[in-house]
Protein backbone atom coordinates (compact mmCIF):
# COMPACT_ATOMS: atom_id res chain seq x y z
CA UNK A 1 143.81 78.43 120.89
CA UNK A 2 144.26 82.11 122.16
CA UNK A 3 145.96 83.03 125.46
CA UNK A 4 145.02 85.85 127.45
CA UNK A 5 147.42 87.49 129.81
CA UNK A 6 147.35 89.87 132.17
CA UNK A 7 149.79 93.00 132.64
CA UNK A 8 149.99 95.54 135.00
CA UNK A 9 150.51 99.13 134.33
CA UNK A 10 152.29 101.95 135.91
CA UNK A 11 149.25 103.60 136.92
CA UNK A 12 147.76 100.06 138.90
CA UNK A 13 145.31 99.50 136.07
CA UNK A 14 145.48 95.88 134.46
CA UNK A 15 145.01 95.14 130.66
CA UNK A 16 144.64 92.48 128.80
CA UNK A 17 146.18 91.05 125.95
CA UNK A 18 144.75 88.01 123.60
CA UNK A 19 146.83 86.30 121.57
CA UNK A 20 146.16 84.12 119.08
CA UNK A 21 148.97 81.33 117.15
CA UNK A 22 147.76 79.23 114.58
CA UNK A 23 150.10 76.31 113.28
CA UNK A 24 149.74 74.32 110.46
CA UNK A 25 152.35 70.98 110.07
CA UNK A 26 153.72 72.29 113.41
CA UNK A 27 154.76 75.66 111.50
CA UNK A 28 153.27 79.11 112.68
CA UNK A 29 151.68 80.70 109.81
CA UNK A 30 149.27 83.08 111.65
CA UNK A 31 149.67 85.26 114.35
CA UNK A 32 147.73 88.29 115.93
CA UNK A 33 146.85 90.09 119.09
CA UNK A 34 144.98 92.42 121.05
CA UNK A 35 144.54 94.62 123.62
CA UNK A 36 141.72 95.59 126.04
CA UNK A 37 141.00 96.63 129.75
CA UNK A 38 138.61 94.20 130.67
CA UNK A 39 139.26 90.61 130.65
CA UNK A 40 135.78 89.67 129.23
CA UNK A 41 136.16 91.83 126.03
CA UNK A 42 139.32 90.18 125.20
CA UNK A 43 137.85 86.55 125.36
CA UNK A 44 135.16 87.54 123.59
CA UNK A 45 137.06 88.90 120.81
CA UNK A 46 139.45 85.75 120.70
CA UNK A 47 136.59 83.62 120.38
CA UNK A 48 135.43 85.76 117.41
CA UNK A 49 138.63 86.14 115.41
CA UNK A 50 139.22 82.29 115.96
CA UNK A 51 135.94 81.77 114.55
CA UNK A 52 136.68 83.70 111.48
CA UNK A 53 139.67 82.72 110.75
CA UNK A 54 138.44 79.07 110.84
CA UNK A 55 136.75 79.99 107.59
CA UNK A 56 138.06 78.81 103.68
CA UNK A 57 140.94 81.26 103.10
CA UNK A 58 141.15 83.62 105.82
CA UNK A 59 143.98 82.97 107.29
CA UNK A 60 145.26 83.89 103.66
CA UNK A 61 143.21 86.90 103.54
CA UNK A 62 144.16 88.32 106.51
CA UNK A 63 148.28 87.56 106.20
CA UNK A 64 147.82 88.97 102.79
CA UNK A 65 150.02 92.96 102.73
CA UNK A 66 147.80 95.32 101.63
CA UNK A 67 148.78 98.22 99.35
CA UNK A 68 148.36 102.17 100.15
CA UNK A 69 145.89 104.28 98.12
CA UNK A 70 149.20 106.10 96.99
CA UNK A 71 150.03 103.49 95.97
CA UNK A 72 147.16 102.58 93.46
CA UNK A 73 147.10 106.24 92.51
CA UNK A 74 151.17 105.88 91.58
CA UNK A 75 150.29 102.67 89.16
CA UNK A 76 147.37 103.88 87.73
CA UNK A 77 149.12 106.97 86.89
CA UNK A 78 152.06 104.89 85.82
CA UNK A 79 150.12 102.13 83.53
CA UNK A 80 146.80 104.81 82.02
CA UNK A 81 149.77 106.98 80.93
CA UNK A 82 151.39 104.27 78.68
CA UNK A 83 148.05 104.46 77.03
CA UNK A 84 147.42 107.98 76.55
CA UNK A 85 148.98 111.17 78.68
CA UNK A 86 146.35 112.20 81.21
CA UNK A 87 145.82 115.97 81.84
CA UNK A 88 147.71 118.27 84.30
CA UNK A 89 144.40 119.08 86.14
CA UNK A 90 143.60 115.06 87.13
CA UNK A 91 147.37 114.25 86.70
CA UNK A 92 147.82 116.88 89.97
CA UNK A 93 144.81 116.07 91.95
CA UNK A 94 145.76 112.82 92.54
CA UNK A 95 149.61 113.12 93.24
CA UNK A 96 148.05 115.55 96.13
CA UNK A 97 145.30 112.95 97.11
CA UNK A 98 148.51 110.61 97.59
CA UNK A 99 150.55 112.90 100.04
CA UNK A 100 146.99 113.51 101.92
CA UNK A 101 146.13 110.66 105.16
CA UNK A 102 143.29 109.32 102.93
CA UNK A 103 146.65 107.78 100.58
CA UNK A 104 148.25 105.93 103.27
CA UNK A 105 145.08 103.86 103.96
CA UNK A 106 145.20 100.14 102.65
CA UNK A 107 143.29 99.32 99.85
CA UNK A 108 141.05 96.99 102.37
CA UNK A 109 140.09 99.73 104.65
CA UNK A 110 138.68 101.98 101.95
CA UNK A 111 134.97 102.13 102.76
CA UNK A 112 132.34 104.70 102.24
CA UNK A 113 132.53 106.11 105.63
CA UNK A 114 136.48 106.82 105.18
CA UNK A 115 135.83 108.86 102.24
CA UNK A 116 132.94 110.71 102.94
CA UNK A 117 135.31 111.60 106.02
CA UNK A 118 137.45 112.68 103.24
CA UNK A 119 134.89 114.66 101.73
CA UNK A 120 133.90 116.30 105.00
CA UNK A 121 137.77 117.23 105.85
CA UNK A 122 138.20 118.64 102.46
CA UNK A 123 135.68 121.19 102.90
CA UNK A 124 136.88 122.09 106.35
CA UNK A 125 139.64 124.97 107.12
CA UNK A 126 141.82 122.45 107.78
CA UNK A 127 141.62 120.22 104.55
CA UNK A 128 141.36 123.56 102.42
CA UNK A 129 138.15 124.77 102.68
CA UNK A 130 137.15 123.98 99.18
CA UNK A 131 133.85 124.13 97.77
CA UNK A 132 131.41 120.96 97.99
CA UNK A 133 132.17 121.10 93.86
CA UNK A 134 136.12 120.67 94.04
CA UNK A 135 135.80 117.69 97.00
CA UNK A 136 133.57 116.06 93.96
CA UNK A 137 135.94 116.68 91.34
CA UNK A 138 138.53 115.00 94.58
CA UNK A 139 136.36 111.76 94.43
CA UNK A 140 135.85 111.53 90.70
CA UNK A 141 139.20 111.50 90.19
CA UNK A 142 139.60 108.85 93.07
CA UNK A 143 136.93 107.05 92.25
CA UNK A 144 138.72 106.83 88.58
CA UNK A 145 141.47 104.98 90.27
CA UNK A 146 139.29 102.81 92.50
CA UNK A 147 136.91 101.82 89.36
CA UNK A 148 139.71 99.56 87.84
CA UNK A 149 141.76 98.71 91.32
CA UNK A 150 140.03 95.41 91.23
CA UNK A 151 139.73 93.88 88.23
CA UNK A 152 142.65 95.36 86.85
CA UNK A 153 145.51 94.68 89.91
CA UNK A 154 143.13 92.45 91.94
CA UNK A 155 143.50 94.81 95.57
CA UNK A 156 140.75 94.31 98.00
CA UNK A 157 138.63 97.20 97.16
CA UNK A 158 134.94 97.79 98.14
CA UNK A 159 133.13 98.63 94.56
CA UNK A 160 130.33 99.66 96.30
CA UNK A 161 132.54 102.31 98.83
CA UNK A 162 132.35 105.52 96.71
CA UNK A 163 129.16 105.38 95.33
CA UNK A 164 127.71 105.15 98.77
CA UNK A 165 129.68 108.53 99.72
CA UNK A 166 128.16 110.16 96.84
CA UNK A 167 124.74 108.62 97.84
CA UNK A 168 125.53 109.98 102.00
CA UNK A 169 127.05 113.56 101.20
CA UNK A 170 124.25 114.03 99.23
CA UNK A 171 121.85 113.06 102.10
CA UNK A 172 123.93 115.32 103.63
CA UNK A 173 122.68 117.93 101.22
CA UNK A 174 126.27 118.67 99.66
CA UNK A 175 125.50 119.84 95.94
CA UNK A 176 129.08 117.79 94.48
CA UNK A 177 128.51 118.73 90.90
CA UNK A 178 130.15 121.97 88.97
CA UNK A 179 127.94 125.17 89.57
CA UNK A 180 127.02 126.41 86.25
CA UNK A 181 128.13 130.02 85.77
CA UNK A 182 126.44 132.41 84.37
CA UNK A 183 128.47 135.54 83.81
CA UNK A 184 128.37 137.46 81.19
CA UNK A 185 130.52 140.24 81.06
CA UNK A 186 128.85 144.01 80.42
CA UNK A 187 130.01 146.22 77.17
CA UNK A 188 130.98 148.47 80.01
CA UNK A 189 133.35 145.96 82.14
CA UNK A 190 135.01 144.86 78.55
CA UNK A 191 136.03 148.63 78.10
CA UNK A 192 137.56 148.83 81.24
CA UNK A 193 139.61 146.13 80.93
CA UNK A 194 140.33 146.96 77.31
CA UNK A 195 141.70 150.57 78.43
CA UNK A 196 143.78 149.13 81.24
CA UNK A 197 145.37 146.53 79.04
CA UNK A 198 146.02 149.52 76.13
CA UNK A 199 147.25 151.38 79.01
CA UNK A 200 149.94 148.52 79.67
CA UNK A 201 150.84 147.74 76.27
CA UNK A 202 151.51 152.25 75.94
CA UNK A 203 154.37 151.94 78.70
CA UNK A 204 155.67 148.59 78.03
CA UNK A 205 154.90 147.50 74.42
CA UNK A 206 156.70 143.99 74.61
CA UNK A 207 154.12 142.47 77.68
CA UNK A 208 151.45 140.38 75.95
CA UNK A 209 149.07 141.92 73.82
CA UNK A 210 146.11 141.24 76.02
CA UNK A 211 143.70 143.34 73.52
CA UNK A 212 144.43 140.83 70.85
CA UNK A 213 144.17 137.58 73.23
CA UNK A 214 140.92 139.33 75.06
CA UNK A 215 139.37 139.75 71.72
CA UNK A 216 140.46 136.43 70.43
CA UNK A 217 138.83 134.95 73.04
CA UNK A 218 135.77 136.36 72.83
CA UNK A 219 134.53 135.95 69.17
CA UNK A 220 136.40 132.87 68.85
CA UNK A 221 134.90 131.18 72.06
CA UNK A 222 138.37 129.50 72.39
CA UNK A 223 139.71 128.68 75.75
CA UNK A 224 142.63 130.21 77.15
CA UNK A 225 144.90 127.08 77.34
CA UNK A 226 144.05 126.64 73.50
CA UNK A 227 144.26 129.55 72.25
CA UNK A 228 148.46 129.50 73.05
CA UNK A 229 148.84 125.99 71.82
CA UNK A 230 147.83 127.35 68.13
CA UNK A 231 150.16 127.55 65.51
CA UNK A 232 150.30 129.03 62.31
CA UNK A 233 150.01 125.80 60.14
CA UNK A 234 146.99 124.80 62.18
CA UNK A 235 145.12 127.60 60.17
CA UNK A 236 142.63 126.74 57.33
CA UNK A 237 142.45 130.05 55.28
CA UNK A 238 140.23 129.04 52.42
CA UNK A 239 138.04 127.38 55.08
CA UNK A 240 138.41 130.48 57.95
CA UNK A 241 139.17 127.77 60.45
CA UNK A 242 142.27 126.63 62.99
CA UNK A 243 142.65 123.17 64.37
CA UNK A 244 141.96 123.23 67.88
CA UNK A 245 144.48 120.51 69.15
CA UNK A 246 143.79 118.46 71.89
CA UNK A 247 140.75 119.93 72.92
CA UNK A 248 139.04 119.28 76.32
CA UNK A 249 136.43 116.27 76.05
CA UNK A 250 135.02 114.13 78.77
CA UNK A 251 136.75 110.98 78.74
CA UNK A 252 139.63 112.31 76.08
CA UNK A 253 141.71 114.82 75.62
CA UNK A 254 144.93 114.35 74.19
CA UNK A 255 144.71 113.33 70.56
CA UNK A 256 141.41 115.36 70.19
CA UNK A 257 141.94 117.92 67.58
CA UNK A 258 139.25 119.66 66.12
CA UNK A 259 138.56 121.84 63.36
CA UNK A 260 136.49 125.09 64.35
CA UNK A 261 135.75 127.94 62.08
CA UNK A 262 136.53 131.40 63.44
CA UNK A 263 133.85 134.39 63.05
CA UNK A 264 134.80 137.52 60.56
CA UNK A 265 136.02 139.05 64.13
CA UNK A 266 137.96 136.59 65.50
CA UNK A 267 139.36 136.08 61.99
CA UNK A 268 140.30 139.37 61.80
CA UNK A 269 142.61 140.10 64.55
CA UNK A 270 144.24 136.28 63.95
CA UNK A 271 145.39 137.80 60.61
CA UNK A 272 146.59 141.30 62.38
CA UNK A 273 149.01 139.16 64.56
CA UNK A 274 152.81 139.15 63.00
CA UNK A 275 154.35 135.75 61.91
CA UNK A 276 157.50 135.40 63.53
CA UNK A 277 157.33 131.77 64.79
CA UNK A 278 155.04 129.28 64.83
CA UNK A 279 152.60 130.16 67.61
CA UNK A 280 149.91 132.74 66.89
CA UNK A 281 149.32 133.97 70.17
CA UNK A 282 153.25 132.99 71.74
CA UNK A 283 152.45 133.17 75.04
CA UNK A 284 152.27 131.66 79.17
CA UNK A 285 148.84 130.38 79.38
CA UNK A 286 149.72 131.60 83.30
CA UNK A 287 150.96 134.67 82.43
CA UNK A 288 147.67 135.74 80.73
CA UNK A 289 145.69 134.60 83.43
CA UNK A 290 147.99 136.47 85.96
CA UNK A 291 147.27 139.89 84.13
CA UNK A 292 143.14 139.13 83.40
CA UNK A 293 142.86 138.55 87.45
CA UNK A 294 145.04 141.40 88.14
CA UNK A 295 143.70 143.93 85.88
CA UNK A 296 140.17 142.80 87.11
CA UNK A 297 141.54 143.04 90.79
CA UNK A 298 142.42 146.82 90.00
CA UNK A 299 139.43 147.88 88.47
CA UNK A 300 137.23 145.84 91.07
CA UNK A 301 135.73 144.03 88.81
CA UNK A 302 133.71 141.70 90.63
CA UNK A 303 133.54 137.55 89.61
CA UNK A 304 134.42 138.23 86.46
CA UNK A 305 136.72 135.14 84.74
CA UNK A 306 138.82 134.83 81.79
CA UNK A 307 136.70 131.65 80.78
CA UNK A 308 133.54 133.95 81.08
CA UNK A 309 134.55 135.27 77.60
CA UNK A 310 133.87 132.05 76.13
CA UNK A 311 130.35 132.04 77.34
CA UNK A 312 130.11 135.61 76.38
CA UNK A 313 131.03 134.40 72.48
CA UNK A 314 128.89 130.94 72.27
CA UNK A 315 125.86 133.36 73.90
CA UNK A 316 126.76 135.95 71.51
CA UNK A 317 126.32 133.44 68.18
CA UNK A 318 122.98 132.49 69.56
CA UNK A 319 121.75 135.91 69.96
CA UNK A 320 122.69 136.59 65.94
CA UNK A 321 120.14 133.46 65.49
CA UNK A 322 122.89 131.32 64.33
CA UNK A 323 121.56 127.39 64.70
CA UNK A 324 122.96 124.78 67.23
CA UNK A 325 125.37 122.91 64.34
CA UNK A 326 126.81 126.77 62.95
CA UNK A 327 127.32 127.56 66.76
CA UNK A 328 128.79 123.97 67.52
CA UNK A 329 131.51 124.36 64.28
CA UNK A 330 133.04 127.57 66.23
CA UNK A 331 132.78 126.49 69.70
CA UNK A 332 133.72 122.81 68.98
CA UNK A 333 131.69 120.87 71.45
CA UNK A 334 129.90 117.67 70.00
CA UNK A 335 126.40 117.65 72.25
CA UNK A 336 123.85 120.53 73.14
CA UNK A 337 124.25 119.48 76.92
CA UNK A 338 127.59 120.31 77.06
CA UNK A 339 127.05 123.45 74.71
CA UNK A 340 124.27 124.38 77.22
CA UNK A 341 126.20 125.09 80.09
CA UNK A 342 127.73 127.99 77.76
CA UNK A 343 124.53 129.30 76.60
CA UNK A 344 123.59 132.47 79.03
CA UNK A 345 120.91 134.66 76.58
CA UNK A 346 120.51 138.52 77.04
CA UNK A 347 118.13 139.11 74.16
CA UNK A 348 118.58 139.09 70.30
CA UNK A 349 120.81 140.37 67.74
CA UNK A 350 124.68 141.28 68.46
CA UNK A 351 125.41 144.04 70.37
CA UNK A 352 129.08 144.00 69.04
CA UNK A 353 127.97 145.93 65.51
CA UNK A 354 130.38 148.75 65.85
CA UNK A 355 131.83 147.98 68.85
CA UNK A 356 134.91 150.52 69.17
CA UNK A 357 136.91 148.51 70.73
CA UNK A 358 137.28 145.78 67.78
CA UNK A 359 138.61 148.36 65.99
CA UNK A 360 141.67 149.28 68.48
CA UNK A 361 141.88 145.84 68.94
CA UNK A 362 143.28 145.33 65.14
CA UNK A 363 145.39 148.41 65.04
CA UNK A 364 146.91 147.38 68.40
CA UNK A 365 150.79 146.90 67.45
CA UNK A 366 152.36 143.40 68.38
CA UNK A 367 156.04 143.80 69.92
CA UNK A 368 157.34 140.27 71.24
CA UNK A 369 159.17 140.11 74.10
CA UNK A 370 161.67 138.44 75.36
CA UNK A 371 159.90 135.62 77.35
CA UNK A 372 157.78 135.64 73.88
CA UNK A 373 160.60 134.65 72.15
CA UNK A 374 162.19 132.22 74.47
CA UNK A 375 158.59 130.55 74.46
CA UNK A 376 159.00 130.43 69.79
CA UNK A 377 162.60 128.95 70.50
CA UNK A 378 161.64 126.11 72.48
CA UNK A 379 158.87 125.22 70.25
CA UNK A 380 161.57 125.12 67.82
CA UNK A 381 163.97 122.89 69.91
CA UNK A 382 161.36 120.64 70.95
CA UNK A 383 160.52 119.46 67.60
C-alpha cells in the first residue's frame, strides 16, 4: 500500500508526498515516490502506479537501469566498426549527438515527441541554426543507431519513435532531405579563379598546384577527398583509368574501389604531374578546400563549391552526347538516380574545345612543398 504524507514548507504551503513499498518474502524489492501540492492528485496517482505495477513483470520493468543514448551511440560505434570502419562524416555526427541533452536521455524515454524537439532545437540559434537538411542527416544517423538498439542489445526503444518525427516535421512542412544543387560554374568564374590560383603559384611556387587539382576535378568528375587518396599504382594506362578507392556509396564505403576511366583532359594533366611519391595529387584534402573558399571569397564569387566542379564534368559528358553507361564509367556511380542529381544541362556540345585555360593548366610547373612532402613520407611510414 502507498502512504501519503504531508510536509510543510517554508513558505506555509503543504505538499504531498506518496510513497509506495512493495515487498515480496518480506524483502523490499520496489520502491518509488512522488510529489504533488494537492492531496487528491497524489492518491490518485498512488492508486494508478499500484495498479500498474500489479501487472506480469513490471515491477521488473520499471527497477530495470536504463542506458543513455550516448551510450548506444558509443557501442554501436564500438561493435559496426569491428565490421567495417564507418566514415568521418557519420563517425562525427554522432560523437556530437552524444555530448548534446538528447544523449543523456534513457533509451525508454526516447519517443517521437523528444526528437522532433531535437529536430526543432537543431534548427534554432541555439542548437546551431542548421538547415532543415543537416537536422535530417542528425536523425538518419540516429535513427541508424536506434534501428538495431533493440534487437541487437535488447534496450527499451520505441521502433515506431523516429519515423513518427519524420512523419510530424514534415506536417510541420520541414523539407529534411538534401537540396539538390544546381550550380554550374560560368567559363567566366573558372578564369577567375584560374588567374588567382596562377597568381599564387607565381609568388609562392611550392603551395598546391590548384590549376592542376581544379582541372582534375573538373574533367575527371572526381571528388575532392578522392582525388588526394590516388596513387600512382592505382593508374590503368593501357586502359586510361585510376582506381577510385573507397568511393562514397550509400550503405558502403570503405572497401568500395572502383575503376573509372579518365577523359583525354583529365588524362592529360594526370600525366603532366611529376612522380616523386606515391600520391598523384600529394595533398590536405582541407587545405584545398581552404584555398577554393578563399580564392572564391576574394573574387566574390557567389555559392560557388568545390564539389560544383563535379557536376560541371558529369553535365559536361552529357552535353558531348556521351550515353548514361560511358558517363557512369568516368563518374563511377552505379544508378541514374544517383547520377541524376549531377546532371544540370546547359545545351549541347562541349564548350571546353579550346578552352585556354587547359592549356596553362598542363604547362603549369609542379614544385612540392614541404607539407607536400611530409604528406609522401607518411604514406611511406604507414605502410
Amino acid at each position: 500500500m502507498a502512504t501519503i504524507r504531508a510536509r510543510k514548507l517554508a513558505d506555509g504551503t503543504v505538499s504531498y508526498t506518496a510513497q509506495i513499498r512493495i515487498k515480496r518474502d518480506g524483502v523490499q524489492v520496489y520502491q518509488e515516490s512522488q510529489t504533488f501540492a494537492r492531496k487528491q492528485a497524489a492518491q490518485a496517482w498512488a492508486r494508478k502506479r499500484e495498479s500498474e505495477l500489479d501487472q506480469p513483470g513490471a515491477i521488473e520493468r520499471a527497477s530495470r537501469q536504463g542506458v543513455t543514448v550516448k551510450e548506444m551511440i558509443d557501442q554501436y560505434l564500438l561493435e559496426v566498426e569491428k565490421a567495417r570502419p564507418l566514415g568521418k562524416t557519420k563517425k562525427a555526427t554522432l560523437e556530437a549527438i552524444g555530448k548534446m541533452d538528447i544523449g543523456k536521455l534513457n533509451d525508454t524515454d526516447v519517443t517521437t515527441q523528444c526528437l522532433v524537439d531535437f529536430a526543432l532545437w537543431r534548427m534554432s540559434g541555439e542548437g546551431g541554426g542548421v538547415q532543415p537538411q543537416t537536422a535530417g542527416n542528425d536523425l538518419a544517423h540516429l535513427g541508424a543507431v536506434l534501428a538495431i538498439a533493440k534487437d541487437a542489445w535488447g534496450y527499451q526503444v520505441d521502433p515506431l519513435a523516429m519515423g513518427g518525427a519524420r512523419r510530424v516535421l514534415r506536417k510541420l512542412g520541414y523539407n529534411l532531405k538534401s537540396r539538390e544543387r544546381d550550380r554550374r560554374p560560368t567559363l567566366d568564374e573558372l578564369g577567375k579563379v584560374l588567374a588567382h590560383f596562377q597568381s599564387m603559384q607565381g609568388r609562392r611556387p611550392t603551395v598546391i598546384n590548384m590549376l592542376k587539382v581544379v582541372g582534375f576535378a573538373l574533367f575527371s568528375t572526381r571528388r575532392l577527398d578522392e582525388i588526394t587518396r590516388i596513387q600512382w599504382s592505382d593508374v590503368d594506362e593501357p586502359g586510361q583509368r585510376v582506381l577510385v578507392r573507397d568511393m562514397k556509396n550509400p550503405g558502403q564505403k570503405i572497401g568500395n574501389d572502383v575503376w573509372c576511366y579518365l577523359p583525354d583532359e583529365a588524362w592529360q594533366i594526370l600525366q603532366s604531374m611529376p612522380k616523386a611519391g606515391d600520391d598523384i595529387f600529394p595533398y590536405s584534402p582541407e587545405s584545398i578546400s581552404t584555398s577554393w573558399a578563399r580564392a572564391c571569397k576574394f573574387l566574390e564569387i557567389v555559392d560557388l563549391h568545390f564539389h560544383d566542379l563535379r557536376h560541371e564534368g558529369v553535365s559536361r559528358l552529357f552535353e558531348m552526347d556521351w550515353d548514361i553507361p560511358r558517363v557512369a564509367s568516368v563518374s563511377g556511380h552505379r544508378d541514374w538516380n544517383s547520377m541524376r542529381r549531377y546532371t544540370h544541362l546547359r545545351g549541347k556540345g562541349d564548350r571546353y574545345v579550346g578552352w585556354e585555360w587547359h592549356g596553362r593548366i598542363l604547362r603549369a610547373p609542379v614544385q612540392l612543398g614541404a607539407a607536400s612532402e611530409k604528406r609522401l613520407k607518411r604514406r611511406v611510414l604507414s605502410r
